[in-house]
C-alpha atoms as a PDB file:
ATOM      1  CA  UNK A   1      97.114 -15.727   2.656  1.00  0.00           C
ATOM      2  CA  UNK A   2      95.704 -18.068   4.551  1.00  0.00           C
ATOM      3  CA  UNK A   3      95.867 -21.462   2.504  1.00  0.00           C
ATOM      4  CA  UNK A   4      93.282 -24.358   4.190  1.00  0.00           C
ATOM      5  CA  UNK A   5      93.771 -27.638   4.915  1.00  0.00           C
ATOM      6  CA  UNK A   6      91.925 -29.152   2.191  1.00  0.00           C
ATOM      7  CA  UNK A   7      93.794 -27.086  -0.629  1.00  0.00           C
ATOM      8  CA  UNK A   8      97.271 -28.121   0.842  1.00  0.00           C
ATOM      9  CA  UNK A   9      96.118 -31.602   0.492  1.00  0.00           C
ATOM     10  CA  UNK A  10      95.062 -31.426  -2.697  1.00  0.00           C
ATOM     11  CA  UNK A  11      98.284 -29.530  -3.935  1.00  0.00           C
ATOM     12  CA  UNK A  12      99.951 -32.108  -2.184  1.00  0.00           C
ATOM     13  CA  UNK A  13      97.986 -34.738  -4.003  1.00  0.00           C
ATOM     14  CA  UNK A  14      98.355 -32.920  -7.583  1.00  0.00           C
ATOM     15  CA  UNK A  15     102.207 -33.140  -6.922  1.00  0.00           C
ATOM     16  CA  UNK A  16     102.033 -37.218  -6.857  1.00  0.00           C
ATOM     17  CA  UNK A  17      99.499 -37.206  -9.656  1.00  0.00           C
ATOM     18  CA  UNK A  18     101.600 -34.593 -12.230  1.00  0.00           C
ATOM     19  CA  UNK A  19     104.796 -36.901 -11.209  1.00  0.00           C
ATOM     20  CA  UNK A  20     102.569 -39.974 -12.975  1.00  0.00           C
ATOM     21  CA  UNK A  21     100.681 -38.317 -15.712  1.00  0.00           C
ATOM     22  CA  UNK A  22      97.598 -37.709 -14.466  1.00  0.00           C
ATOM     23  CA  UNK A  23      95.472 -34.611 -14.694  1.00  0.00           C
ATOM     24  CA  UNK A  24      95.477 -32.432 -11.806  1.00  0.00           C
ATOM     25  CA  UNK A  25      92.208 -32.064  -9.557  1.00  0.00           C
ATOM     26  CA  UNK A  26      90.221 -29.001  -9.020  1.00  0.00           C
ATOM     27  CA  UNK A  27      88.082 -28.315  -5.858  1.00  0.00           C
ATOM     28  CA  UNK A  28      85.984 -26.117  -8.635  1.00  0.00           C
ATOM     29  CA  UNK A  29      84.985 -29.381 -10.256  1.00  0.00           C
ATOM     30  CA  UNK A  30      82.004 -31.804  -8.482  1.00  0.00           C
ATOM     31  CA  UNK A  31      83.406 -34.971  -9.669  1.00  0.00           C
ATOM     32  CA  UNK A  32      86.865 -34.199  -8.222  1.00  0.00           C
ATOM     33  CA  UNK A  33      85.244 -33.168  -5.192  1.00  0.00           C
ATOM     34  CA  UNK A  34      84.248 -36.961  -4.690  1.00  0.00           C
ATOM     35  CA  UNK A  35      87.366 -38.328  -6.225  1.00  0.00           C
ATOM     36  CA  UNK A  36      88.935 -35.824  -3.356  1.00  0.00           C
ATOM     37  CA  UNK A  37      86.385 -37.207  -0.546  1.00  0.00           C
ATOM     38  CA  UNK A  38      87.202 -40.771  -1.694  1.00  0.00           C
ATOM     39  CA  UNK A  39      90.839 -40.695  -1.280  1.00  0.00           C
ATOM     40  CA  UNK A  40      90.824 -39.131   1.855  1.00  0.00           C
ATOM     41  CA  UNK A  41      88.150 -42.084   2.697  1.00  0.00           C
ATOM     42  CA  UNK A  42      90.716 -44.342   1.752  1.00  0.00           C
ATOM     43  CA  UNK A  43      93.717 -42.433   3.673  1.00  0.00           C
ATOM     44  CA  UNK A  44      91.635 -42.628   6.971  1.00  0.00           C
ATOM     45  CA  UNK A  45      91.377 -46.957   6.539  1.00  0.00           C
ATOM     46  CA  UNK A  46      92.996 -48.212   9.471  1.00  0.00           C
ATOM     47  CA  UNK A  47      96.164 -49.703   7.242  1.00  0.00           C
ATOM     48  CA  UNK A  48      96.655 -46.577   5.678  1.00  0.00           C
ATOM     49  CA  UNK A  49      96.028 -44.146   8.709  1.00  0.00           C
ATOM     50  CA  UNK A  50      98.828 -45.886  10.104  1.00  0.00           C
ATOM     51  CA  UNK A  51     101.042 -47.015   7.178  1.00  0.00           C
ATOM     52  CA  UNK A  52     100.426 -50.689   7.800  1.00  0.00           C
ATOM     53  CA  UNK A  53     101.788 -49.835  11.892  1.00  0.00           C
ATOM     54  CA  UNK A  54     104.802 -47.900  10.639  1.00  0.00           C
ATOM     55  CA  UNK A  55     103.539 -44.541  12.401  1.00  0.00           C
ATOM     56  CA  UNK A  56     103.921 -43.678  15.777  1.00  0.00           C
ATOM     57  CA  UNK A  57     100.610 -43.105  17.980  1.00  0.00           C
ATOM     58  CA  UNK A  58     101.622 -39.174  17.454  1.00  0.00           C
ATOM     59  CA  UNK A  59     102.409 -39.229  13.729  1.00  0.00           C
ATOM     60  CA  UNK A  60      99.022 -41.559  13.311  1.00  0.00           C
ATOM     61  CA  UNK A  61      97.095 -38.674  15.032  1.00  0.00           C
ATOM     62  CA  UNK A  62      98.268 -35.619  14.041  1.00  0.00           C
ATOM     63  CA  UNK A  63      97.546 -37.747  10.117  1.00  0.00           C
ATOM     64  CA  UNK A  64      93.862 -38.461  11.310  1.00  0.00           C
ATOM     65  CA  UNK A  65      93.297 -34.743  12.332  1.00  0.00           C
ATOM     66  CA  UNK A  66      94.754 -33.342   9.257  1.00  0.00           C
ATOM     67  CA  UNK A  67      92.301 -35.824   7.069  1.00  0.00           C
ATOM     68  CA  UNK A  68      89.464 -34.973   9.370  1.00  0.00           C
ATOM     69  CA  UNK A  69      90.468 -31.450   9.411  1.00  0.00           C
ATOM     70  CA  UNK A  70      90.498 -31.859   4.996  1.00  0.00           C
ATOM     71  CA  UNK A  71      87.268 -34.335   5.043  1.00  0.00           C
ATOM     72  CA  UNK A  72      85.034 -31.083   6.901  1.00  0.00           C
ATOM     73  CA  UNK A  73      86.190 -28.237   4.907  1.00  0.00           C
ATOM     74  CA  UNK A  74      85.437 -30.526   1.570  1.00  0.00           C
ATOM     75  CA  UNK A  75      81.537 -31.448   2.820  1.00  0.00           C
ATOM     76  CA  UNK A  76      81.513 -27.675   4.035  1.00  0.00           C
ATOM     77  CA  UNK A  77      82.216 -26.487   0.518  1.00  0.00           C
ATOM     78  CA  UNK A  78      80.156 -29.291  -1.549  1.00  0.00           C
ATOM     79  CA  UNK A  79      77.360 -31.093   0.968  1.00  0.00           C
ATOM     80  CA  UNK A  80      76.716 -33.597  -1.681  1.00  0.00           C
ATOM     81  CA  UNK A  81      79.901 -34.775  -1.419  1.00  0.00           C
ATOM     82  CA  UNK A  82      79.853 -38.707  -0.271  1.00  0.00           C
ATOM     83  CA  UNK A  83      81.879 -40.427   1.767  1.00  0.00           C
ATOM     84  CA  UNK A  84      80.863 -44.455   2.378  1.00  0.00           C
ATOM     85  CA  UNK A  85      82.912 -45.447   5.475  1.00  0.00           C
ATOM     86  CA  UNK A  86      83.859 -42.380   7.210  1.00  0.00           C
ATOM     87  CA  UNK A  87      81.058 -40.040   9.159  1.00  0.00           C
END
């Protein structure tokens, strides 16, 4: 089985959210679709990409292509999805 980038970010995501309470999200669901495009907006900010400089230039872009790699298979499965900052 051939699990994609997207879904091991979410599962990944669903982890940290279960470990707080929250409900988990569903890339079946339109409005978690855009919760899901806005985090990884927010994971791509320059602070965050880089965890405020802690990363190494290799860690930093192996992050970016995995979010960019997440960010295209979420707009290939919902279009309307928006994203503000990131093209």
């Amino acid at each position: 089985m051939n699990i994609s980038t997207l879904e091991r970010y979410v599962e990944q995501k669903n982890q940290w959210r279960a470990m707080f309470g929250n409900a988990p999200w569903s890339l079946l669901n339109a409005v978690d679709r855009q919760r899901i495009a806005e985090t990884i907006e927010a994971e791509l900010s320059p602070e965050n990409l880089t965890c405020d400089g802690e990363l190494s230039a290799t860690q930093v872009r192996r992050r970016y292509q995995m979010l960019h790699r997440a960010a295209q298979e979420l707009v290939s499965i919902d279009p309307n999805v928006q994203f503000y900052d990131y093209a």
